[in-house]
PDB file of N, CA and C in Angstrom:
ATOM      1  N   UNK A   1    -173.428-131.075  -9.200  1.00  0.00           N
ATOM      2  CA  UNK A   1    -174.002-132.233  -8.543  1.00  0.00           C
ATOM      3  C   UNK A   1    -175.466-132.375  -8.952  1.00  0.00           C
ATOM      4  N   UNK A   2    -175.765-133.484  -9.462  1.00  0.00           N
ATOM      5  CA  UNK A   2    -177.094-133.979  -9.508  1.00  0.00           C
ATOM      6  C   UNK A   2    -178.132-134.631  -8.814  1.00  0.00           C
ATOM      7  N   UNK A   3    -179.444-134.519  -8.520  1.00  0.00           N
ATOM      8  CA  UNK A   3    -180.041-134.905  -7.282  1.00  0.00           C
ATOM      9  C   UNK A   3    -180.987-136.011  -8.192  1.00  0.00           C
ATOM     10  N   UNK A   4    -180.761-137.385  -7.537  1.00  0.00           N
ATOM     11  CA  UNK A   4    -181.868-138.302  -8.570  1.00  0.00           C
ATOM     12  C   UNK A   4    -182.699-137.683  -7.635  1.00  0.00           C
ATOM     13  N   UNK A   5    -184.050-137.129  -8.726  1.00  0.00           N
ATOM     14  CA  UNK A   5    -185.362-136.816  -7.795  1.00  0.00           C
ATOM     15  C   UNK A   5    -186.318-137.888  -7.590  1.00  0.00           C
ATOM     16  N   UNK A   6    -186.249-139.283  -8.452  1.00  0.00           N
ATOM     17  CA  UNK A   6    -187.002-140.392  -7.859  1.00  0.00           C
ATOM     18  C   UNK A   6    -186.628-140.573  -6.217  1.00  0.00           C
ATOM     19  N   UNK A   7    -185.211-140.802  -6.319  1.00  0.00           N
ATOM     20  CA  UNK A   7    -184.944-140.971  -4.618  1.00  0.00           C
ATOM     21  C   UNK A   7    -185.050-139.800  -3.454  1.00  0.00           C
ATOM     22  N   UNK A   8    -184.962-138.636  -3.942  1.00  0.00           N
ATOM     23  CA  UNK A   8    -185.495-138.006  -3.425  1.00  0.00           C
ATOM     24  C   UNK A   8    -187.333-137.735  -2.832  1.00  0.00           C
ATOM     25  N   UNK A   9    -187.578-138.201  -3.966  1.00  0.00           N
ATOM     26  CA  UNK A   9    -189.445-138.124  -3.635  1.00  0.00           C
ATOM     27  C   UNK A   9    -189.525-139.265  -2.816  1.00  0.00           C
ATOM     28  N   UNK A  10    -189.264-140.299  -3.325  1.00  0.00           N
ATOM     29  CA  UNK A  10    -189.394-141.916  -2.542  1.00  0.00           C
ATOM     30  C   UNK A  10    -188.994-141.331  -1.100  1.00  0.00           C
ATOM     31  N   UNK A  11    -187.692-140.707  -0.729  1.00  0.00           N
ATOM     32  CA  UNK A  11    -187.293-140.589   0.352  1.00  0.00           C
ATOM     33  C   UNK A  11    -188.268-139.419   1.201  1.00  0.00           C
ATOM     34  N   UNK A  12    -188.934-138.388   1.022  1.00  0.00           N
ATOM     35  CA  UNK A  12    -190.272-137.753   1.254  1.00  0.00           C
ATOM     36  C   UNK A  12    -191.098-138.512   1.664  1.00  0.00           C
ATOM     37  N   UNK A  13    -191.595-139.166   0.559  1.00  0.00           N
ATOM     38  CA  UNK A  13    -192.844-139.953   0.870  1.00  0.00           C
ATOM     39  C   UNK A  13    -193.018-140.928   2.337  1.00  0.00           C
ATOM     40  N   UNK A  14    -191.342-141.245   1.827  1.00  0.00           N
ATOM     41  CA  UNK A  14    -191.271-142.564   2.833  1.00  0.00           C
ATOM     42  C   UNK A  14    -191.295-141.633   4.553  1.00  0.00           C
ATOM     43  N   UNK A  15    -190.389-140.302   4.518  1.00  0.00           N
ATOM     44  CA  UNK A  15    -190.475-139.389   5.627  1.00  0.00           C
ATOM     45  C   UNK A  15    -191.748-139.227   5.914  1.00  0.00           C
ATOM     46  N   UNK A  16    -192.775-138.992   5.489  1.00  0.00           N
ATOM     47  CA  UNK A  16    -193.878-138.883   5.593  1.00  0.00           C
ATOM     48  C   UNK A  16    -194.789-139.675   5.321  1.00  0.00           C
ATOM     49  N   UNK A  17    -194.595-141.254   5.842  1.00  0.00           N
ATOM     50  CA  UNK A  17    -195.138-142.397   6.033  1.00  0.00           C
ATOM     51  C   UNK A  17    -196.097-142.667   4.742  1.00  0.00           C
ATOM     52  N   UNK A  18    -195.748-142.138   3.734  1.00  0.00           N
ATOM     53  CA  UNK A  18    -196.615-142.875   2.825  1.00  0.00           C
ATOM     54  C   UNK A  18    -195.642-143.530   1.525  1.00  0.00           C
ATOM     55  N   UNK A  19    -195.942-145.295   1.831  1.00  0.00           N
ATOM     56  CA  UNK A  19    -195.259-145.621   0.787  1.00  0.00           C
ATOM     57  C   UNK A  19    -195.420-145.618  -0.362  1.00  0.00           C
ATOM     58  N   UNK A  20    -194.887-146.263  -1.753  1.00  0.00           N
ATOM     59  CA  UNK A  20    -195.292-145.988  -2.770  1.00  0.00           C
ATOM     60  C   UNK A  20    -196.176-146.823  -3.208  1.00  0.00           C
ATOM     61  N   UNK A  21    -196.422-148.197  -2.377  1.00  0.00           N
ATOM     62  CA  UNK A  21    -197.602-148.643  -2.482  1.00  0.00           C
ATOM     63  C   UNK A  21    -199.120-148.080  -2.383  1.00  0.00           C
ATOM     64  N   UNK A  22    -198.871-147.198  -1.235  1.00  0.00           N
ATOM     65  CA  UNK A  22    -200.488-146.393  -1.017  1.00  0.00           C
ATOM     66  C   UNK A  22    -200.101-145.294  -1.634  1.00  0.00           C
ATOM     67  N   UNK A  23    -198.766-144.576  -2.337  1.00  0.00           N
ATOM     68  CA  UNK A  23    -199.137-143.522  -3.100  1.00  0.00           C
ATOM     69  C   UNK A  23    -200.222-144.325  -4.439  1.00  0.00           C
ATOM     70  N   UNK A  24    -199.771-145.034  -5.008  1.00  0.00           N
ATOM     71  CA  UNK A  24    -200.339-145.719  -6.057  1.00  0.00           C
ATOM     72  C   UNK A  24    -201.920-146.309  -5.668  1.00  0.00           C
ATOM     73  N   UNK A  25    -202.020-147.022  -4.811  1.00  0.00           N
ATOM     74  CA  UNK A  25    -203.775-147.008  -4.161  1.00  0.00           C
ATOM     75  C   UNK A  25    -204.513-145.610  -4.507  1.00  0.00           C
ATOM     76  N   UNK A  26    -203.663-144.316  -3.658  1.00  0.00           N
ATOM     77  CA  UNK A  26    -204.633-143.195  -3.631  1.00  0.00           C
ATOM     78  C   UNK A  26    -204.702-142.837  -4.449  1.00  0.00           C
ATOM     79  N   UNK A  27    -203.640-142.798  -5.806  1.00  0.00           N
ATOM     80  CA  UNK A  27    -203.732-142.361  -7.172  1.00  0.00           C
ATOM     81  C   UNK A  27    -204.939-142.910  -7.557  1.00  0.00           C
ATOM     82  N   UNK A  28    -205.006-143.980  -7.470  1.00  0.00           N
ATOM     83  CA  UNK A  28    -205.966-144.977  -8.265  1.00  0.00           C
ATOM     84  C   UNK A  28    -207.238-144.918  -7.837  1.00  0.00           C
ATOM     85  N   UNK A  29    -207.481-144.394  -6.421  1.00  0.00           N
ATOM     86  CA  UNK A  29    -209.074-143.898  -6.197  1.00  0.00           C
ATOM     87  C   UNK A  29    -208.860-142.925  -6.337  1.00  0.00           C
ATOM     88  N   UNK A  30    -208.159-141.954  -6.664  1.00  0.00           N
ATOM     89  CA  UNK A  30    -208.463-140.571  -6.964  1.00  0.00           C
ATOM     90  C   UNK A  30    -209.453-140.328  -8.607  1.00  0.00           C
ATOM     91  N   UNK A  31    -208.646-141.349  -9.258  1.00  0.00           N
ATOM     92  CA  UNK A  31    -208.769-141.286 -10.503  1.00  0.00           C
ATOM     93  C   UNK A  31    -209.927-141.968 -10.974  1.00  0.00           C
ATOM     94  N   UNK A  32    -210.187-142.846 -10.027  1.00  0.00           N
ATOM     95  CA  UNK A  32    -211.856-143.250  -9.770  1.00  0.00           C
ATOM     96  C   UNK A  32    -212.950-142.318  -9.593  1.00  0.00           C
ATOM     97  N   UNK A  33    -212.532-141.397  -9.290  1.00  0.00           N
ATOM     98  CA  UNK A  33    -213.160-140.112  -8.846  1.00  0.00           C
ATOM     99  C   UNK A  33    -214.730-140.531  -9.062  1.00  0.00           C
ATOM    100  N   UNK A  34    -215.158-141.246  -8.012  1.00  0.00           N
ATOM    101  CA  UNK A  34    -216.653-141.384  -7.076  1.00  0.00           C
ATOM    102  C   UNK A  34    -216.848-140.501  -6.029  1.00  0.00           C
ATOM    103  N   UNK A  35    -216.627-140.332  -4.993  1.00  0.00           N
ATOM    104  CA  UNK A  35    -216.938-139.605  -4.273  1.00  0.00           C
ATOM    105  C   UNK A  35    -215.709-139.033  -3.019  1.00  0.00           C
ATOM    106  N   UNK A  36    -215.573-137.893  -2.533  1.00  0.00           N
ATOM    107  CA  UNK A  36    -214.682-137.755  -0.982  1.00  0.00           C
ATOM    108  C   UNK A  36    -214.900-138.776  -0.572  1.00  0.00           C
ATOM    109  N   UNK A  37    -216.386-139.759  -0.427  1.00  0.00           N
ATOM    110  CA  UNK A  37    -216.431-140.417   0.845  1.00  0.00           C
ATOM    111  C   UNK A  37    -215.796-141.893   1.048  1.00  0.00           C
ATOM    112  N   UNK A  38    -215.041-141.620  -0.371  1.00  0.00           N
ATOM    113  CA  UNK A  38    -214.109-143.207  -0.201  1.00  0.00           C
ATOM    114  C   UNK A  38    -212.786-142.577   0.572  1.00  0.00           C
ATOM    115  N   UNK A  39    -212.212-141.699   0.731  1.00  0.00           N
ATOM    116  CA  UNK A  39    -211.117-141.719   1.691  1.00  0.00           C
ATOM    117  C   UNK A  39    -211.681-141.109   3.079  1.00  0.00           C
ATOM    118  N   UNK A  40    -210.472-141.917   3.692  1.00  0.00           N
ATOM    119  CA  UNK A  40    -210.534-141.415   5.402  1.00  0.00           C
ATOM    120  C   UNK A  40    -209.937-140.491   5.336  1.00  0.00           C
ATOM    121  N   UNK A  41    -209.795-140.185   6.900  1.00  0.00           N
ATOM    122  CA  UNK A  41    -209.341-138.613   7.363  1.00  0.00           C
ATOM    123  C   UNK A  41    -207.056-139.178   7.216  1.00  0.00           C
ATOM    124  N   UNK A  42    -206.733-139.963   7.263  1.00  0.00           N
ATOM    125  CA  UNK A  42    -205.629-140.453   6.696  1.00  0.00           C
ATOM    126  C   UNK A  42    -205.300-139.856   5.467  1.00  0.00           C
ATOM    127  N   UNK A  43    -205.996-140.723   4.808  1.00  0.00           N
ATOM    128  CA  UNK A  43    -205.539-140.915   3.418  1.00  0.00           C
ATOM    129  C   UNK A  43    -205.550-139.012   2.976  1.00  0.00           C
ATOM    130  N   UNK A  44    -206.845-138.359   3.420  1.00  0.00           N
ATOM    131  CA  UNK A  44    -206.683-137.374   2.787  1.00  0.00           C
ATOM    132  C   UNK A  44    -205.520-136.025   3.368  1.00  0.00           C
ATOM    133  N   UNK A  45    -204.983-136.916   5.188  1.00  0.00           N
ATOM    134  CA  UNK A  45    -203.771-136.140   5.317  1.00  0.00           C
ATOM    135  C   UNK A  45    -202.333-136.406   4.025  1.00  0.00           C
ATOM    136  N   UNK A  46    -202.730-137.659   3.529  1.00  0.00           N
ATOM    137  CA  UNK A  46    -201.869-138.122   2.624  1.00  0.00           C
ATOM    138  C   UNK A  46    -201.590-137.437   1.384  1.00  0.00           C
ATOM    139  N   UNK A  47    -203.076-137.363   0.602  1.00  0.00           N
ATOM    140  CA  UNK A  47    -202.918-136.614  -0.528  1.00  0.00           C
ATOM    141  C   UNK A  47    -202.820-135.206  -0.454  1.00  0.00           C
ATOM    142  N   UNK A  48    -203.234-134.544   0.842  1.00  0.00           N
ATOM    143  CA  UNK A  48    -202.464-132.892   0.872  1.00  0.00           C
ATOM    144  C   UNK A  48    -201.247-133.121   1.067  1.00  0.00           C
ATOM    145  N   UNK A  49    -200.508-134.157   1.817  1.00  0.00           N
ATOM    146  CA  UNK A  49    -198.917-134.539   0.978  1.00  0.00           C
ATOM    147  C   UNK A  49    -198.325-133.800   0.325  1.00  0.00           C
ATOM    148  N   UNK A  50    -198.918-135.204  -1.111  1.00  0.00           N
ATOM    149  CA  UNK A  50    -198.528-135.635  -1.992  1.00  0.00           C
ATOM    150  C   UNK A  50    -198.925-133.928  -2.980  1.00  0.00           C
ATOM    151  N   UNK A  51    -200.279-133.355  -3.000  1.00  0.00           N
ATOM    152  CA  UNK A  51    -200.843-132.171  -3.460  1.00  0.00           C
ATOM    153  C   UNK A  51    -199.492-130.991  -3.060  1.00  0.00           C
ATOM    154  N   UNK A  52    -198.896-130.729  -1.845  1.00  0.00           N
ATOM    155  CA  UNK A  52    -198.143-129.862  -1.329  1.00  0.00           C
ATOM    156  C   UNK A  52    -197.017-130.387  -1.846  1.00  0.00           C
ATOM    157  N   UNK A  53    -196.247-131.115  -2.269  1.00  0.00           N
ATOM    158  CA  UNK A  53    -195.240-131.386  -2.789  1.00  0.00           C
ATOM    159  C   UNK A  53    -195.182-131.815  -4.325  1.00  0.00           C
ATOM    160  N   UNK A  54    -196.285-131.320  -4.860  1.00  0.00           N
ATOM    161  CA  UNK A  54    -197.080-131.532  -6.083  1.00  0.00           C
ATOM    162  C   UNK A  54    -196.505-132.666  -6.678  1.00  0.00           C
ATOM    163  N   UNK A  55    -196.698-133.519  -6.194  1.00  0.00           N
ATOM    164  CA  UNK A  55    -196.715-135.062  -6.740  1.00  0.00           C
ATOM    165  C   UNK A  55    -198.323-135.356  -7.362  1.00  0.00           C
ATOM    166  N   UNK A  56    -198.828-134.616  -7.491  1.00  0.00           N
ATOM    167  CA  UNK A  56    -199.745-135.185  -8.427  1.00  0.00           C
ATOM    168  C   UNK A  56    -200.017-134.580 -10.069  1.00  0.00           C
ATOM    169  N   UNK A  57    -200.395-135.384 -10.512  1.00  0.00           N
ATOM    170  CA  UNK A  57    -200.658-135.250 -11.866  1.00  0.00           C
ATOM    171  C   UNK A  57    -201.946-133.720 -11.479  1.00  0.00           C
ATOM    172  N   UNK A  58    -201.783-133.306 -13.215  1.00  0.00           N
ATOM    173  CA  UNK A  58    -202.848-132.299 -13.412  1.00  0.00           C
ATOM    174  C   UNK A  58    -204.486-133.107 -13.332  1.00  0.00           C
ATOM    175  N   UNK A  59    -204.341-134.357 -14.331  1.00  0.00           N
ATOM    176  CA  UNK A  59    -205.393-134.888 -13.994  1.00  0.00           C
ATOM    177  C   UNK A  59    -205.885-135.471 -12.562  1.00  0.00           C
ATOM    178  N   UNK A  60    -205.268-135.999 -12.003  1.00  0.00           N
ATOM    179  CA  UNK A  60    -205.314-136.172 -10.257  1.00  0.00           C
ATOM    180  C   UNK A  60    -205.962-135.390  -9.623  1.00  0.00           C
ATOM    181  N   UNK A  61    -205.530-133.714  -9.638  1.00  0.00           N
ATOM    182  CA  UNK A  61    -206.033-132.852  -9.207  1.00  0.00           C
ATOM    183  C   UNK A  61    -207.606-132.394  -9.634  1.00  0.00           C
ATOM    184  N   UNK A  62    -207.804-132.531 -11.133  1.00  0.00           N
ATOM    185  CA  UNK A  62    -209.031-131.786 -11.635  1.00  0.00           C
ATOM    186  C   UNK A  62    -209.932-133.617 -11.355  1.00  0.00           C
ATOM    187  N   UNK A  63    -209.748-134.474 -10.873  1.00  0.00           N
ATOM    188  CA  UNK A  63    -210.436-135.680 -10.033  1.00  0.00           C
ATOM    189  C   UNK A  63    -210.580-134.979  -9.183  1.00  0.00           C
ATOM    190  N   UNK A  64    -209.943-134.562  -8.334  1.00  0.00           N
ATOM    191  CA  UNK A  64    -210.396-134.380  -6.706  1.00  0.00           C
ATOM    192  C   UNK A  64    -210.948-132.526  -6.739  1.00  0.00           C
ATOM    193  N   UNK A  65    -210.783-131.617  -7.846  1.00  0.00           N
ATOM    194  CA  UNK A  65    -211.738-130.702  -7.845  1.00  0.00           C
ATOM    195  C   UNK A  65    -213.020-131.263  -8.291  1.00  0.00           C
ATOM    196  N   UNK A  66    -213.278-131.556  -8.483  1.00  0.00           N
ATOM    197  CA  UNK A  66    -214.356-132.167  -9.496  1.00  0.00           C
ATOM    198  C   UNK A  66    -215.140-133.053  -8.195  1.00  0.00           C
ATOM    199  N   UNK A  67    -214.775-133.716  -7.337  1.00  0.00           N
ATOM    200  CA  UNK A  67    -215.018-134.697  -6.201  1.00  0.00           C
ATOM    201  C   UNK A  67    -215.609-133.757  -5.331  1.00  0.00           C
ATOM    202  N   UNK A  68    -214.682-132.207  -5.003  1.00  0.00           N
ATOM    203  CA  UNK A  68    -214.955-131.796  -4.286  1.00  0.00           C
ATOM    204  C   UNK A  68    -216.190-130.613  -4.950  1.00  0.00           C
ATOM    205  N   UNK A  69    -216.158-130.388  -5.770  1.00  0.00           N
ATOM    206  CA  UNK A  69    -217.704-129.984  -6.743  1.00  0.00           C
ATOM    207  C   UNK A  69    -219.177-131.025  -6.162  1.00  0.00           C
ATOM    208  N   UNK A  70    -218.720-131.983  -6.614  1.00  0.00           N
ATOM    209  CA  UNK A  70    -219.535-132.810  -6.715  1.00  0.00           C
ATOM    210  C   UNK A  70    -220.360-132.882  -5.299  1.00  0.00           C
ATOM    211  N   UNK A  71    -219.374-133.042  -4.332  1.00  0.00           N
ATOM    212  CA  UNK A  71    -219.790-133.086  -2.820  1.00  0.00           C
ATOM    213  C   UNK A  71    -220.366-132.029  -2.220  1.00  0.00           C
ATOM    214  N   UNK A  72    -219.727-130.691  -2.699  1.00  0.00           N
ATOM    215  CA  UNK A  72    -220.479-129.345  -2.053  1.00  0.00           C
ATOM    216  C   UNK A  72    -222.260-129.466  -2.660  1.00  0.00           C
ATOM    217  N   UNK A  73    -222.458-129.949  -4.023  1.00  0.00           N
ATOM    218  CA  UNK A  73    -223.595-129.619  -4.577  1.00  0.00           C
ATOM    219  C   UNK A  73    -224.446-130.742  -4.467  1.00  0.00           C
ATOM    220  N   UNK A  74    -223.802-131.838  -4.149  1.00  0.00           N
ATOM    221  CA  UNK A  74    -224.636-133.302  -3.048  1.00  0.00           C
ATOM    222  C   UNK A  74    -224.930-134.449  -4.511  1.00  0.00           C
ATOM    223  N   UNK A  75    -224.292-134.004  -5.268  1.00  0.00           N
ATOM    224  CA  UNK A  75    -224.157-135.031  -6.282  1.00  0.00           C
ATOM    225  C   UNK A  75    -223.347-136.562  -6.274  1.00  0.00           C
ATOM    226  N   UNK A  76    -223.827-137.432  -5.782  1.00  0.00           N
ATOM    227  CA  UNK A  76    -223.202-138.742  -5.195  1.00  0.00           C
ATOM    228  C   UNK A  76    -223.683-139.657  -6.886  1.00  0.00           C
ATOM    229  N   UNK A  77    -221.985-140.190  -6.901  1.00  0.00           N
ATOM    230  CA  UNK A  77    -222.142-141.435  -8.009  1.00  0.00           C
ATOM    231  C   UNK A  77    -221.693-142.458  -7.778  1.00  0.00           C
ATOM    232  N   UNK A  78    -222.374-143.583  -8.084  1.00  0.00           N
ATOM    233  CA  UNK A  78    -222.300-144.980  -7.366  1.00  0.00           C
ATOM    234  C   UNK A  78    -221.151-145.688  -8.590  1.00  0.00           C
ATOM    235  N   UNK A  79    -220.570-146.765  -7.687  1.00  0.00           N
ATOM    236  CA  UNK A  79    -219.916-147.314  -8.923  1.00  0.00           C
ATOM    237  C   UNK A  79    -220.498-148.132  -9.544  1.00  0.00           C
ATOM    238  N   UNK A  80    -220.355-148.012 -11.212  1.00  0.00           N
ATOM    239  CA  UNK A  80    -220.729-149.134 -12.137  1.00  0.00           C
ATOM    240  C   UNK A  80    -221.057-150.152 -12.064  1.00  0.00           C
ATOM    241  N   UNK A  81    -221.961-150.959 -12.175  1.00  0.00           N
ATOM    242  CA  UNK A  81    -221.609-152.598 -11.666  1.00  0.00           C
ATOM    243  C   UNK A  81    -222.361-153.159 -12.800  1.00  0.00           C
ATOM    244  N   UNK A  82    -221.689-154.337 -13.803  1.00  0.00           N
ATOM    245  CA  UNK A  82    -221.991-154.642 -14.861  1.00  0.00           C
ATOM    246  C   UNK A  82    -222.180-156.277 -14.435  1.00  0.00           C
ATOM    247  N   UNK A  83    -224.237-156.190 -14.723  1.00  0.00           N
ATOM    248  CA  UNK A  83    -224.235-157.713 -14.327  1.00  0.00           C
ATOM    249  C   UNK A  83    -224.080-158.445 -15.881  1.00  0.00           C
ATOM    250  N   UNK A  84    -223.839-159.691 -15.639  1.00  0.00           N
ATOM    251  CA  UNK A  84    -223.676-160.817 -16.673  1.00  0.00           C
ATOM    252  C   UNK A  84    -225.190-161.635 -16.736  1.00  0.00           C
TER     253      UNK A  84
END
């Protein structure tokens, strides 16, 4: 017997109220990797999730080490903003 693991994860995620819409949001500020202080206390019950059921990419992770570097040593980076 074979287990589709898409429906399996989908079905996780969804057990654990995070759809695949905000999996894909948090991916996407993760990978923004500015600062901890863009997620709430939510989101980051979310991505220890997604981290504990290792749904994340290697790069995902070395974002949010790197975030959490950044924050212990008080290094804050603003986002880009490109005037015209």
């Amino acid at each position: 017997m074979q287990i589709d693991m898409t429906k399996f994860i989908n079905d996780y995620l969804k057990k654990e109220g995070i759809s695949p819409k905000v999996a894909t949001e948090l991916r996407y500020k993760i990978n923004e990797g500015l600062s901890l202080d863009q997620f709430n206390e939510s989101e980051f019950k979310m991505i220890k999730t997604m981290c504990g059921a290792d749904m994340l990419t290697n790069s995902e992770l070395r974002g949010l080490v790197l975030m959490m570097c950044n924050d212990e040593l008080g290094i804050k980076f603003e986002e880009d903003i490109w005037e015209t």
